[in-house]
C-alpha atoms as a PDB file:
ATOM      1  CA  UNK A   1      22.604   6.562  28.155  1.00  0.00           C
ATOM      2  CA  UNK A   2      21.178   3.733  25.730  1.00  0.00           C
ATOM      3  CA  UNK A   3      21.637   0.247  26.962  1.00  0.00           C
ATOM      4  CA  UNK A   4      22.155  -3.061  24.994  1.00  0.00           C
ATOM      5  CA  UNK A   5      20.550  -6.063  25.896  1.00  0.00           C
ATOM      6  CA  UNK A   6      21.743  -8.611  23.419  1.00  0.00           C
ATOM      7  CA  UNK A   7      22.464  -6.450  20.927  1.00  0.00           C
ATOM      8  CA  UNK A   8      19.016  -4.135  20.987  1.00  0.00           C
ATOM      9  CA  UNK A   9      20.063  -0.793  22.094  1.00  0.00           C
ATOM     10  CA  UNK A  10      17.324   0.583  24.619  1.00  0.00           C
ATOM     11  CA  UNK A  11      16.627   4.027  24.779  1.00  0.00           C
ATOM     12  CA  UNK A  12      14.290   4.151  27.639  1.00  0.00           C
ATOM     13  CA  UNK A  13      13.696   2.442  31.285  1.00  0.00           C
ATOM     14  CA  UNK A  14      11.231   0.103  30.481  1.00  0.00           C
ATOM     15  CA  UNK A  15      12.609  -2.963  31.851  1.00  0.00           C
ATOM     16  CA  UNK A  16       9.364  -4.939  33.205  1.00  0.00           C
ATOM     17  CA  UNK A  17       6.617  -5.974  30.600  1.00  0.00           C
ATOM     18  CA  UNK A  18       3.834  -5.324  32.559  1.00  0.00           C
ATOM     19  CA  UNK A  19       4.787  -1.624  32.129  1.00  0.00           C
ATOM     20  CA  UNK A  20       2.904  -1.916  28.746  1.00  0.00           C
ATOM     21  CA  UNK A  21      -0.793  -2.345  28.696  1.00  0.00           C
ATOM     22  CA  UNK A  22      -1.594  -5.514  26.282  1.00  0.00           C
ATOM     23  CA  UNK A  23       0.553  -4.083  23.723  1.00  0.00           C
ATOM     24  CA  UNK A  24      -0.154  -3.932  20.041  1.00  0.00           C
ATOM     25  CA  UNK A  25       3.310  -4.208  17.729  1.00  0.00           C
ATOM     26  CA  UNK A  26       2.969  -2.386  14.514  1.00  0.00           C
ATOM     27  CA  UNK A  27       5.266  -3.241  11.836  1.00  0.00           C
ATOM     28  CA  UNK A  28       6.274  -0.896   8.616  1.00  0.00           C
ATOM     29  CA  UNK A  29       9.029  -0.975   6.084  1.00  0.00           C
ATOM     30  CA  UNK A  30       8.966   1.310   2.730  1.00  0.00           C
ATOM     31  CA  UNK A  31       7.052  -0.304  -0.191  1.00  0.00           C
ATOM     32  CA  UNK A  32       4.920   0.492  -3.306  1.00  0.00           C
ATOM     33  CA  UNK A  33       3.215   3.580  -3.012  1.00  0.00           C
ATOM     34  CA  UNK A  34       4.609   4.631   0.368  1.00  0.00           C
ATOM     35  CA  UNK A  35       1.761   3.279   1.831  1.00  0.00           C
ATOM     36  CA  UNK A  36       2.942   1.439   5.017  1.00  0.00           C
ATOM     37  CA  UNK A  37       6.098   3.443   6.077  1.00  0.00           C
ATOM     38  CA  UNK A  38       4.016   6.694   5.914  1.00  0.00           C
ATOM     39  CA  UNK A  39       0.895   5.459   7.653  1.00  0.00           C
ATOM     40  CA  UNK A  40       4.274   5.056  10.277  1.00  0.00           C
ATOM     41  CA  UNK A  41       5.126   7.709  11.102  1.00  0.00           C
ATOM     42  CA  UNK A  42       1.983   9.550  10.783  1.00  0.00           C
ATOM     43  CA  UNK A  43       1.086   7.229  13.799  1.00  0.00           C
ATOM     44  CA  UNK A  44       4.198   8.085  15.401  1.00  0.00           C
ATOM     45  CA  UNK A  45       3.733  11.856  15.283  1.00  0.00           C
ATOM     46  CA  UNK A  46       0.219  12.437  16.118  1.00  0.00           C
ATOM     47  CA  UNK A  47       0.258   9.997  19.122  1.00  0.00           C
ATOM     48  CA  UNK A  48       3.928  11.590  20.230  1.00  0.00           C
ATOM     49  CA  UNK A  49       5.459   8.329  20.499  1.00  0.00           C
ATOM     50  CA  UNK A  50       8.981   7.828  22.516  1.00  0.00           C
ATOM     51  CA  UNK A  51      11.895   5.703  20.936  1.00  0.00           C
ATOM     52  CA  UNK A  52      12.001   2.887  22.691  1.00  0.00           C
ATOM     53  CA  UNK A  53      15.097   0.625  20.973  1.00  0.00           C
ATOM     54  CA  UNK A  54      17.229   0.140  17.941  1.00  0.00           C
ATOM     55  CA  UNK A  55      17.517  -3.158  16.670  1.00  0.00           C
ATOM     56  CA  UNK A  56      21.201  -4.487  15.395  1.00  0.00           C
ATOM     57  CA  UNK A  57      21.862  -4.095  11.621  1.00  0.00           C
ATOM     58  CA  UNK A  58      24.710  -5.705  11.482  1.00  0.00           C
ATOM     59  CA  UNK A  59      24.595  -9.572  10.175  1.00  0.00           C
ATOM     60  CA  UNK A  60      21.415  -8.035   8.144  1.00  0.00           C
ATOM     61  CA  UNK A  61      22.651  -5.147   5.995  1.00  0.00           C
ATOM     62  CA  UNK A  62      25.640  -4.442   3.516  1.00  0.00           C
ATOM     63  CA  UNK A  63      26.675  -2.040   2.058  1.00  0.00           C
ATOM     64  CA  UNK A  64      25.906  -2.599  -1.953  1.00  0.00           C
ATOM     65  CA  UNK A  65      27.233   1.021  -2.747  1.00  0.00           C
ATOM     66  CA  UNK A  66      29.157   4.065  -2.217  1.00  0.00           C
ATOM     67  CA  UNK A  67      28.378   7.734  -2.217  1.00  0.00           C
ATOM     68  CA  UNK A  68      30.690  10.607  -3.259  1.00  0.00           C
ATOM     69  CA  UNK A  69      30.443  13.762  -1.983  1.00  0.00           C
ATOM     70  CA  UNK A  70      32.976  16.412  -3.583  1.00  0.00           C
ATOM     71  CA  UNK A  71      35.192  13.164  -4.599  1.00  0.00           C
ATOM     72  CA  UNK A  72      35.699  11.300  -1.577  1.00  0.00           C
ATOM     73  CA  UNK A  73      33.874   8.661  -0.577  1.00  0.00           C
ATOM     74  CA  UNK A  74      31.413   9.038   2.200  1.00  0.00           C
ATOM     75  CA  UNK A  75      30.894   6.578   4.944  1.00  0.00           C
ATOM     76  CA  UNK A  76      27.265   5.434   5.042  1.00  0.00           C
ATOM     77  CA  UNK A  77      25.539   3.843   7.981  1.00  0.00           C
ATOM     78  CA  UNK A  78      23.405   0.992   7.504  1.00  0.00           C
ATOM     79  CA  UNK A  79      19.380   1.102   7.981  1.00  0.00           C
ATOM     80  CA  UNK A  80      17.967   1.620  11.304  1.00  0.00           C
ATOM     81  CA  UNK A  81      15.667  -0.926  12.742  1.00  0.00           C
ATOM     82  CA  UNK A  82      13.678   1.247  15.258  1.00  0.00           C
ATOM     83  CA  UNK A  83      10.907   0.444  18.088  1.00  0.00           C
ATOM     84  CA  UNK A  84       8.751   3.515  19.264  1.00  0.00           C
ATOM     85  CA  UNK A  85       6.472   3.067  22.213  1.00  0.00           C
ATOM     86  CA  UNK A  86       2.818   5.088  22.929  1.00  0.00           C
ATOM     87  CA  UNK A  87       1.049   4.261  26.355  1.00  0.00           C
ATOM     88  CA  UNK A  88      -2.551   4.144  25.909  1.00  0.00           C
ATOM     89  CA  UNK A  89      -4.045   6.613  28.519  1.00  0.00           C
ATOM     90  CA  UNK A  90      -7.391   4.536  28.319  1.00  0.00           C
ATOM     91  CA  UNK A  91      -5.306   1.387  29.363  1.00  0.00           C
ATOM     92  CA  UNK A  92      -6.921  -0.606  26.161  1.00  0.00           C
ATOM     93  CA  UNK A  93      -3.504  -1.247  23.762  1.00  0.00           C
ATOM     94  CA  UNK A  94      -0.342   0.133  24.416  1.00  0.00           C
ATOM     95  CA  UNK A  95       1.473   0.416  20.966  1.00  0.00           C
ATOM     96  CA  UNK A  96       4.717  -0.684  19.992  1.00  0.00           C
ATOM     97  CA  UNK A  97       5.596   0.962  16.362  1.00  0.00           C
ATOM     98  CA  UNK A  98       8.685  -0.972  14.502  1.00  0.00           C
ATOM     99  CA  UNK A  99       9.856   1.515  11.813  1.00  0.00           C
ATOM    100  CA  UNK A 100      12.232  -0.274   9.263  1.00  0.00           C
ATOM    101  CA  UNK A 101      14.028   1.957   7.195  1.00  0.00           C
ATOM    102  CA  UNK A 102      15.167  -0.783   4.545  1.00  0.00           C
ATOM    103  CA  UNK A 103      14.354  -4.436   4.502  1.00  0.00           C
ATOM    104  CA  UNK A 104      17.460  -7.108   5.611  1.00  0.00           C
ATOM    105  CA  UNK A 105      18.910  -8.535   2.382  1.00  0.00           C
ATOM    106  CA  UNK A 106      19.622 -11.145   3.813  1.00  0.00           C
ATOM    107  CA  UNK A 107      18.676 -13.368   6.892  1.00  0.00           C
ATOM    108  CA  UNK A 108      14.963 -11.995   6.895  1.00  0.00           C
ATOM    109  CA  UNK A 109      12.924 -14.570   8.319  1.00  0.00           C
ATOM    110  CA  UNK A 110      16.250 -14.762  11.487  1.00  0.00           C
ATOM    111  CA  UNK A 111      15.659 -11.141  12.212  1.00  0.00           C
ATOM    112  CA  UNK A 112      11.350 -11.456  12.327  1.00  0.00           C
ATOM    113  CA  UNK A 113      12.556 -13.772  14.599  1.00  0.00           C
ATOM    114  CA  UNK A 114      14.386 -11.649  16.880  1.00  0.00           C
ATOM    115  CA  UNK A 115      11.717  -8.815  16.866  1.00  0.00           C
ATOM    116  CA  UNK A 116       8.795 -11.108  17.367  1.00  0.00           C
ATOM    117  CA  UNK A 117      10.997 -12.226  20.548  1.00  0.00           C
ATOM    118  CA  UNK A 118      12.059  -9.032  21.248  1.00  0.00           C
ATOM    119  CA  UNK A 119       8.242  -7.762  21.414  1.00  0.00           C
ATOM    120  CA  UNK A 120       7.006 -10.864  22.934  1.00  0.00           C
ATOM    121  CA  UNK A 121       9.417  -9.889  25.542  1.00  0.00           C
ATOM    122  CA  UNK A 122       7.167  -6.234  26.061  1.00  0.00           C
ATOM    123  CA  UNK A 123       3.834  -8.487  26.259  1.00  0.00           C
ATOM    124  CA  UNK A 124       2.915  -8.259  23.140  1.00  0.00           C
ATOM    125  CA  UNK A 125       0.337 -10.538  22.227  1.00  0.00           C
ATOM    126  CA  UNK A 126      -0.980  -9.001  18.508  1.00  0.00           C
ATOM    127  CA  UNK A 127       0.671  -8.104  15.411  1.00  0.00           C
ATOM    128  CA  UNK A 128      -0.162  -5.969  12.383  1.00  0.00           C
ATOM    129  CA  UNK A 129       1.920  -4.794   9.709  1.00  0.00           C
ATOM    130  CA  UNK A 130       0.634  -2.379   7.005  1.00  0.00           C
ATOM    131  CA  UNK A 131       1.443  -2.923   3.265  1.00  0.00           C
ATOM    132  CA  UNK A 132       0.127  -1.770  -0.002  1.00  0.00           C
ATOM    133  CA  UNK A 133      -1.810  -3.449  -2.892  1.00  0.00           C
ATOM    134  CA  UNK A 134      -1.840  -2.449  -6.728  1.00  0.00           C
ATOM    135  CA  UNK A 135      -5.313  -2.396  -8.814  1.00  0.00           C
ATOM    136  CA  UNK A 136      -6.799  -0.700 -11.626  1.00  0.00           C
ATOM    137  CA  UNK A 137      -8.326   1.776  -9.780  1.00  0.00           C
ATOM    138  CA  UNK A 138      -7.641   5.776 -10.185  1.00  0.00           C
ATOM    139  CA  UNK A 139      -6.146   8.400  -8.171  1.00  0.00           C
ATOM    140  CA  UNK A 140      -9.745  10.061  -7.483  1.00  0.00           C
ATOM    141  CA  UNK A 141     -11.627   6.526  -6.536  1.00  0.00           C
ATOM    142  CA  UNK A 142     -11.740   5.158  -2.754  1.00  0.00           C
ATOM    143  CA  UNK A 143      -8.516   3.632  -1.299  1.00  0.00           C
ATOM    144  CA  UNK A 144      -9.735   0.296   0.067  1.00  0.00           C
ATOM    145  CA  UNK A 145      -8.693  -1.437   2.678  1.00  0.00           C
ATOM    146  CA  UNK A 146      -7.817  -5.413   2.430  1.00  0.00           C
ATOM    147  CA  UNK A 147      -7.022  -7.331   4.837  1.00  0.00           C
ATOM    148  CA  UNK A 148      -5.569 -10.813   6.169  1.00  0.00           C
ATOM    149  CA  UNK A 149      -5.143 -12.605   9.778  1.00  0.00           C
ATOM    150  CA  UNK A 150      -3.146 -14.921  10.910  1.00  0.00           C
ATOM    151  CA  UNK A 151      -6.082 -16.373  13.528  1.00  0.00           C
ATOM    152  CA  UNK A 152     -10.003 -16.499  12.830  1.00  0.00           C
ATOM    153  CA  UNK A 153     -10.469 -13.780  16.089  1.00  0.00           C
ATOM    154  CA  UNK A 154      -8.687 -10.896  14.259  1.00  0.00           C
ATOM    155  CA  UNK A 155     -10.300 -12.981  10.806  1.00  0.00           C
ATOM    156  CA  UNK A 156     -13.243 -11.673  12.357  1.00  0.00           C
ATOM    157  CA  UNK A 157     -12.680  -8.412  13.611  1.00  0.00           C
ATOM    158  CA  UNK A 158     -11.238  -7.070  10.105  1.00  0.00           C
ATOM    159  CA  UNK A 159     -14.528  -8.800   8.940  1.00  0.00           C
ATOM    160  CA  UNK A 160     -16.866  -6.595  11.379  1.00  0.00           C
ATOM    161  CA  UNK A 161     -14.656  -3.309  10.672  1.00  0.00           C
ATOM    162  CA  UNK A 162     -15.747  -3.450   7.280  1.00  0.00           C
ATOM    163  CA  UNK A 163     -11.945  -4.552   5.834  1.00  0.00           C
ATOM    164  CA  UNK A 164     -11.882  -6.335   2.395  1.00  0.00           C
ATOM    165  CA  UNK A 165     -11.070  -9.903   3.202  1.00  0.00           C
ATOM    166  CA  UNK A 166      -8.027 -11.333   0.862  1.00  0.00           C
ATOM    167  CA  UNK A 167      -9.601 -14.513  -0.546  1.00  0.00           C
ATOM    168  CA  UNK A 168      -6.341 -15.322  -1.941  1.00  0.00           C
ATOM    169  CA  UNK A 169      -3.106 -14.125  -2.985  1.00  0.00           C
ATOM    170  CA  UNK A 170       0.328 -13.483  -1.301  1.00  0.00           C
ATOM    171  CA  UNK A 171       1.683 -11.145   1.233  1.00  0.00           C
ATOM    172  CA  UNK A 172       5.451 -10.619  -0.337  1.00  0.00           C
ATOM    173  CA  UNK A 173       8.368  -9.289   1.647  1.00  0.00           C
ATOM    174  CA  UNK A 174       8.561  -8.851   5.619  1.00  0.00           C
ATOM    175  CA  UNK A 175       4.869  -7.830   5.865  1.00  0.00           C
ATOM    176  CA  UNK A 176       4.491 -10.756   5.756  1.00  0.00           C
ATOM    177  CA  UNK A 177       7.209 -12.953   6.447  1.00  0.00           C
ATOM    178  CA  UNK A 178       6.683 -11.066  10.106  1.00  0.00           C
ATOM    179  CA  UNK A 179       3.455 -12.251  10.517  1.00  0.00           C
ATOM    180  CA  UNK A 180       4.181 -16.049   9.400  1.00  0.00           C
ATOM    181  CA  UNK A 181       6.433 -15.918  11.980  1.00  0.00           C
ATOM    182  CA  UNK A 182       4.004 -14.241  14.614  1.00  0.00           C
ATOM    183  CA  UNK A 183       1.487 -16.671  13.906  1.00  0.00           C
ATOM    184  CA  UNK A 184       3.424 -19.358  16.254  1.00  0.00           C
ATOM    185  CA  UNK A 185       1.842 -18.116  19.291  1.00  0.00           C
ATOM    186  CA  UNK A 186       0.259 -14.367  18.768  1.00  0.00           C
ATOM    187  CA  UNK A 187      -2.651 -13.116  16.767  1.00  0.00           C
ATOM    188  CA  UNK A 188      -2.383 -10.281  14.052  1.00  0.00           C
ATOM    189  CA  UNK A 189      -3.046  -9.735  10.685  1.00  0.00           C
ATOM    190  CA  UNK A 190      -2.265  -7.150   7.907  1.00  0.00           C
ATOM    191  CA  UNK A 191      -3.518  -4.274   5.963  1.00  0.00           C
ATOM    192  CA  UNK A 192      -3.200  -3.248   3.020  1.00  0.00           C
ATOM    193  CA  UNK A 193      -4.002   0.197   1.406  1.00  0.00           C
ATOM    194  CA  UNK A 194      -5.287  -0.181  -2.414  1.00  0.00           C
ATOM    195  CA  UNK A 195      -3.453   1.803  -4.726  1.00  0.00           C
ATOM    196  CA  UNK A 196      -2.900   2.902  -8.475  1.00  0.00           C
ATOM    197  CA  UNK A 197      -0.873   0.693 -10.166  1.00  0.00           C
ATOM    198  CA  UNK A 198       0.430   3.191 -12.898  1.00  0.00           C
ATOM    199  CA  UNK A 199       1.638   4.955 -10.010  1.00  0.00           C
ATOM    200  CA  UNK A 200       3.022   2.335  -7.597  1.00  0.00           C
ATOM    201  CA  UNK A 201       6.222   4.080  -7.061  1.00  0.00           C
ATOM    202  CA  UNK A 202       4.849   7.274  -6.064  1.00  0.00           C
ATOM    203  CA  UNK A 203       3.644   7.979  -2.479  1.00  0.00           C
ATOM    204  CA  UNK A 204       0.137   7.799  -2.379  1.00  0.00           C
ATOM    205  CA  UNK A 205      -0.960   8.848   0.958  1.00  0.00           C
ATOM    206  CA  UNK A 206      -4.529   8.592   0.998  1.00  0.00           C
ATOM    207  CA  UNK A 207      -4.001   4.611   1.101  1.00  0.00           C
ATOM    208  CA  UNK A 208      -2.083   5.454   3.656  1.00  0.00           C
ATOM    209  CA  UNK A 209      -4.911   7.165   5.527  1.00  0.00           C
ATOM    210  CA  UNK A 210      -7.025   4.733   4.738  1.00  0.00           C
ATOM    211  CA  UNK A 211      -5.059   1.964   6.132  1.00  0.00           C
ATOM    212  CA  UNK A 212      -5.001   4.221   9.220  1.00  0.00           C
ATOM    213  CA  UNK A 213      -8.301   4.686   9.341  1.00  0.00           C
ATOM    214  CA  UNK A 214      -9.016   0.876   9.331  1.00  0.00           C
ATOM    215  CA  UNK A 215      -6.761   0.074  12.051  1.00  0.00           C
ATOM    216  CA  UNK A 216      -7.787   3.155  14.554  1.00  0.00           C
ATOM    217  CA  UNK A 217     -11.511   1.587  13.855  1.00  0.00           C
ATOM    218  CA  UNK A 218      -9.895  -2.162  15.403  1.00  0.00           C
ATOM    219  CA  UNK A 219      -8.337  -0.602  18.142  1.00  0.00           C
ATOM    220  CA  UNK A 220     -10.432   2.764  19.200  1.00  0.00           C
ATOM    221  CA  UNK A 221      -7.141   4.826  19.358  1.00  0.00           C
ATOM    222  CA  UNK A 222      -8.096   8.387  19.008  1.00  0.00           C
ATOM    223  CA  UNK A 223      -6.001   9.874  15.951  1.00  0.00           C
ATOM    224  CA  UNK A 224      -6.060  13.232  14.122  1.00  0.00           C
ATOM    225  CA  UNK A 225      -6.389  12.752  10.101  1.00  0.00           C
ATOM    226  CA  UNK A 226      -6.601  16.279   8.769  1.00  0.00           C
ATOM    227  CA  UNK A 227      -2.759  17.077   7.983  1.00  0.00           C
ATOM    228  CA  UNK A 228      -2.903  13.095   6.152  1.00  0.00           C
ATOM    229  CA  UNK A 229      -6.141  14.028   4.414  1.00  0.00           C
ATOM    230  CA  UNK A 230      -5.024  17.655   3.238  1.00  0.00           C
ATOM    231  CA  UNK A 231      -1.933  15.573   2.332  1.00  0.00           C
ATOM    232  CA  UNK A 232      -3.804  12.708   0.246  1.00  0.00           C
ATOM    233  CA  UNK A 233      -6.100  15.018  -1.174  1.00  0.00           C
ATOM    234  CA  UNK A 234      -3.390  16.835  -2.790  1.00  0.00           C
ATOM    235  CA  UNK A 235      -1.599  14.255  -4.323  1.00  0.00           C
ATOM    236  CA  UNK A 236      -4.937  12.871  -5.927  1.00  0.00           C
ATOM    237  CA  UNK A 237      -5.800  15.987  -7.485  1.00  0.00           C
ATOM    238  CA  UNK A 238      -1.747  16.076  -9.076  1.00  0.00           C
ATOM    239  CA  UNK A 239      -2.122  12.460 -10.123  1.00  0.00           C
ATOM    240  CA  UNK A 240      -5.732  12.327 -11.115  1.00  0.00           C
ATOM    241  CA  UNK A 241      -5.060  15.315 -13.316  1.00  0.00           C
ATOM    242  CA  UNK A 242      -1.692  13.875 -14.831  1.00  0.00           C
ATOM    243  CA  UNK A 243      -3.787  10.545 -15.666  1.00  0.00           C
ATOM    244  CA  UNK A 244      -6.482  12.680 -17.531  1.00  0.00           C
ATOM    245  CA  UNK A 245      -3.432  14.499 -19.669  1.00  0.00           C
ATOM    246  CA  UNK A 246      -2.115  11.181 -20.798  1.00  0.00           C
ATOM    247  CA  UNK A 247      -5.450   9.563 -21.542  1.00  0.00           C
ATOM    248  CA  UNK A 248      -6.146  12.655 -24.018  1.00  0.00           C
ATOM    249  CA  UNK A 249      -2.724  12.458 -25.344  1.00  0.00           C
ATOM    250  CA  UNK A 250      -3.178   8.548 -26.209  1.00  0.00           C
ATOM    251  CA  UNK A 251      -7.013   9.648 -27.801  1.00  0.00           C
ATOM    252  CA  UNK A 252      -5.309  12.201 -29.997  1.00  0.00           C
ATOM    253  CA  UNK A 253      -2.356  10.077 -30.944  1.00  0.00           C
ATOM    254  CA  UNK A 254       0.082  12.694 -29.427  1.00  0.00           C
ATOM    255  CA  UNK A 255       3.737  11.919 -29.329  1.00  0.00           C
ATOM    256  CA  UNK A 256       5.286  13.714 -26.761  1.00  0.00           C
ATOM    257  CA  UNK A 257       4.677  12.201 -23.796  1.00  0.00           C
ATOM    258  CA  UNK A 258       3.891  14.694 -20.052  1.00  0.00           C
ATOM    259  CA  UNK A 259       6.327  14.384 -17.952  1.00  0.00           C
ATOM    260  CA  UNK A 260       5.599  11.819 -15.225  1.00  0.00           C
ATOM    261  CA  UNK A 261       5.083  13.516 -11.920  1.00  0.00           C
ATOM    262  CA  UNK A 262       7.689  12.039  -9.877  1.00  0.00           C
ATOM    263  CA  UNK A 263      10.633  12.951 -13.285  1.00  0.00           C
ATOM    264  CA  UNK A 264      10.141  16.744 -11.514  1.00  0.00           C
ATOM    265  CA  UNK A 265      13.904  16.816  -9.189  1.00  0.00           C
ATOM    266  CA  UNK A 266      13.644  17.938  -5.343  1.00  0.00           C
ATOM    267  CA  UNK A 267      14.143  21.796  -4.811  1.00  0.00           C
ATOM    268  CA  UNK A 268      17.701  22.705  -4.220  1.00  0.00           C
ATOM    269  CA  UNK A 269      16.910  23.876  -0.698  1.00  0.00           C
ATOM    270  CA  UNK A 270      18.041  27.682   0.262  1.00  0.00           C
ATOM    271  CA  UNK A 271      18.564  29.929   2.847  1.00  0.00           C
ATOM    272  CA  UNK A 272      14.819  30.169   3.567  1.00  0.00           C
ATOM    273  CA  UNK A 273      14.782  26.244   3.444  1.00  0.00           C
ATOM    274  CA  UNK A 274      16.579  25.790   5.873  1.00  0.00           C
ATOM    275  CA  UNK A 275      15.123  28.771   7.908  1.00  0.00           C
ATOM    276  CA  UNK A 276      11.850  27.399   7.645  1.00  0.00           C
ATOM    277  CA  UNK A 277      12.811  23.872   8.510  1.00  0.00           C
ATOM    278  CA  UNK A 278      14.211  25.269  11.528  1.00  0.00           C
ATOM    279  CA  UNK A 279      11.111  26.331  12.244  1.00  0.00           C
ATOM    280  CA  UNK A 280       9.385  23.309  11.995  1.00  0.00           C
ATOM    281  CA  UNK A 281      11.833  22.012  14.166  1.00  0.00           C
ATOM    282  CA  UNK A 282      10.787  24.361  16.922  1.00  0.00           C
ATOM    283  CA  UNK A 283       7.404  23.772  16.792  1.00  0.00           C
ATOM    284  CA  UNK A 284       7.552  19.963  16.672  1.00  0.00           C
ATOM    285  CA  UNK A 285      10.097  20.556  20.053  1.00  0.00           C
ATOM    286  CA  UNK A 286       6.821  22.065  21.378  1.00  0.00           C
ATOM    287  CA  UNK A 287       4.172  19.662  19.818  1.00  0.00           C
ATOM    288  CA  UNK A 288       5.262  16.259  18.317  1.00  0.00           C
ATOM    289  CA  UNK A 289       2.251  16.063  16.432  1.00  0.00           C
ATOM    290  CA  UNK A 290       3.611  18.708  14.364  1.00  0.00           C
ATOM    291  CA  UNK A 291       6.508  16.268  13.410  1.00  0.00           C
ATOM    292  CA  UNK A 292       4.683  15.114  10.173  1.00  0.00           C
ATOM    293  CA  UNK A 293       4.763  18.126   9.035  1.00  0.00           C
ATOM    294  CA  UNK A 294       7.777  18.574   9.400  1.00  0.00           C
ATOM    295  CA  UNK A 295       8.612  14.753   8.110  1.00  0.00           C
ATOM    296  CA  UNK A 296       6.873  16.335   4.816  1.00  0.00           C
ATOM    297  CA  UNK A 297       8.751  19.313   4.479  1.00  0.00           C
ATOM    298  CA  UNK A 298      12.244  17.316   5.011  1.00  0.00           C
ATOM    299  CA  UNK A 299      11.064  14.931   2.085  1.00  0.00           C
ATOM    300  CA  UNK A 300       9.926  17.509  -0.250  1.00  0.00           C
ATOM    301  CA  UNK A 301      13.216  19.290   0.543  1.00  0.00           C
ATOM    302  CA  UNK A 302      15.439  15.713  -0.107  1.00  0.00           C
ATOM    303  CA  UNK A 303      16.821  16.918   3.413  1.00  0.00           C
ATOM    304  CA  UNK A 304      15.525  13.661   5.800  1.00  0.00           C
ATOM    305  CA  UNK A 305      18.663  11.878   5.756  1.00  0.00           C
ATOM    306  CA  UNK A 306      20.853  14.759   6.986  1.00  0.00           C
ATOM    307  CA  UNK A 307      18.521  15.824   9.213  1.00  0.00           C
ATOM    308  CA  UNK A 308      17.436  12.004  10.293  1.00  0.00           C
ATOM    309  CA  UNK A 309      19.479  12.043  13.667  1.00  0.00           C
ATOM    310  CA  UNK A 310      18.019  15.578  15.035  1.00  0.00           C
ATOM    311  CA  UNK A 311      14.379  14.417  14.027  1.00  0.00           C
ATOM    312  CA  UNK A 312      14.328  11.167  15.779  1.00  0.00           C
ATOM    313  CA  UNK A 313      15.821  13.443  18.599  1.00  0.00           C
ATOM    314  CA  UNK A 314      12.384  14.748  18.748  1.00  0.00           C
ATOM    315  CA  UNK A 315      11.147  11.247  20.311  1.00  0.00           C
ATOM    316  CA  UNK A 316      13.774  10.046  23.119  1.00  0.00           C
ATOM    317  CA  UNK A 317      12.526  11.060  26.201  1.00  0.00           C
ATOM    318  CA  UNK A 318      14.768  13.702  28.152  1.00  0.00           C
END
């Protein structure tokens, strides 16, 4: 059974700190591009992370709407705040993944609080969250990486690992609000993944790779890219090719405008759908690494919310 210790539900014995291995905290919400919540749970599958704890939404979230499902009103939950844990068999980091499902609207800099304490608590000593950043660039350049630290260590470390340094700017939201608030007594910094900005609300997943890619150079942690990069690759040759259709429309002076790619509605899943899902599920009982793929299938599908509960089954520990 869970346990609550003031109001963080635990989900695993780990009681004593030093259990964890100078623990790394990783922090992701959703944002432009998909960037930092996908470069989440990427990390979570592939490494076969365990949930670790929920953190409390209440006093954070509200309801701002209700759905209706064959005319009565359906009662929503509010966001989950989640921690997932992976034990470094080398004994370099331990990681501690926070996946937020939706930011607080309100009391955001109380609840960094309570998860820098929370993961302070763990031994956590280094923070990172991952984010994305807009440019000019297209879908078929190089994602780069920029980056920013709260401390001149991990200033230089992003500086060695070849990272874009951010002379200036602003880190908006709880990517940063996180890390203001870590900088009080832990180092850390943050990524961010360069993306399109004609197409900053579509998921763009090779920033998300390369974001990955940046951080598994910092901290040696052995990850598997090919399902991300057959991902990434796929999406750039969509959007890349949906970018060259408008640019000829504009040089001919065309009128009707291509529809953009993210206008096209989820699939009504099926029958097979579901059977195939299924399936998925099976093989990610068998091999959490195969739980992106299955994360994928579940979005494509517009299925993740129904099926949230049984996929984050996949990562308590029996």
């Amino acid at each position: 059974m869970p346990r609550a210790t003031h109001g963080i539900r635990h989900h695993r014995r780990m009681s004593e700190p030093e259990t964890l291995h100078d623990p790394w905290l990783i922090a992701v919400w959703p944002g432009m591009g998909g960037v930092a919540i996908s470069a989440g749970y990427y990390l979570m599958a592939k490494l076969g992370m365990h949930l670790l704890a929920e953190l409390p939404a209440n006093g954070y979230f509200e309801h701002d709407y209700i759905e209706i499902k064959d005319g009565l009103v359906v009662r929503k939950r509010l966001p989950r705040s989640l921690l997932f844990v992976w034990q470094d068999p080398r004994q370099h980091h331990d990681l501690v993944l926070f996946i937020g499902e939706a930011q607080p609207v309100v009391r955001g800099g109380d609840f960094c609080r309570k998860l820098v304490e929370h993961a302070s608590s763990l031994g956590v000593s280094c923070v990172f969250t991952f984010a994305a950043m807009a440019t000019r660039m297209r879908p078929a350049s190089e994602s780069h990486v920029f980056g920013a630290a709260v401390d001149k260590e991990t200033l230089a470390d992003l500086d060695t690992t070849g990272i874009h340094l951010m002379k200036q700017g602003e880190i908006s939201g709880l990517n940063g609000v996180l890390l203001g608030t870590a900088a009080a007594g832990m180092r850390g910094g943050c990524l961010l993944g360069e993306i399109p900005h004609v197409f900053s609300q579509i998921p763009f997943p090779k920033a998300s790779l390369a974001v990955l890619g940046a951080f598994t150079r910092l901290t040696s942690v052995p990850l598997d890219f090919r399902e991300l990069r057959e991902h990434a690759q796929s999406v750039e040759r969509t959007l890349e090719a949906f970018l060259e259709r408008m640019e000829q429309a504009a040089a001919g002076h065309e009128t009707e405008a291509a529809a953009t790619p993210e206008a096209s509605e989820a699939p009504r899943p099926g029958t097979i759908d579901r059977h195939h899902v299924e399936q998925l599920f099976e093989s990610a009982r068998n091999d959490r690494s195969r739980a992106y793929e299955l994360k994928q299938e579940l979005d494509r599908l517009g299925l993740f919310a129904e099926y949230e509960d049984r996929f984050l089954d996949l990562f308590k520990e029996s």
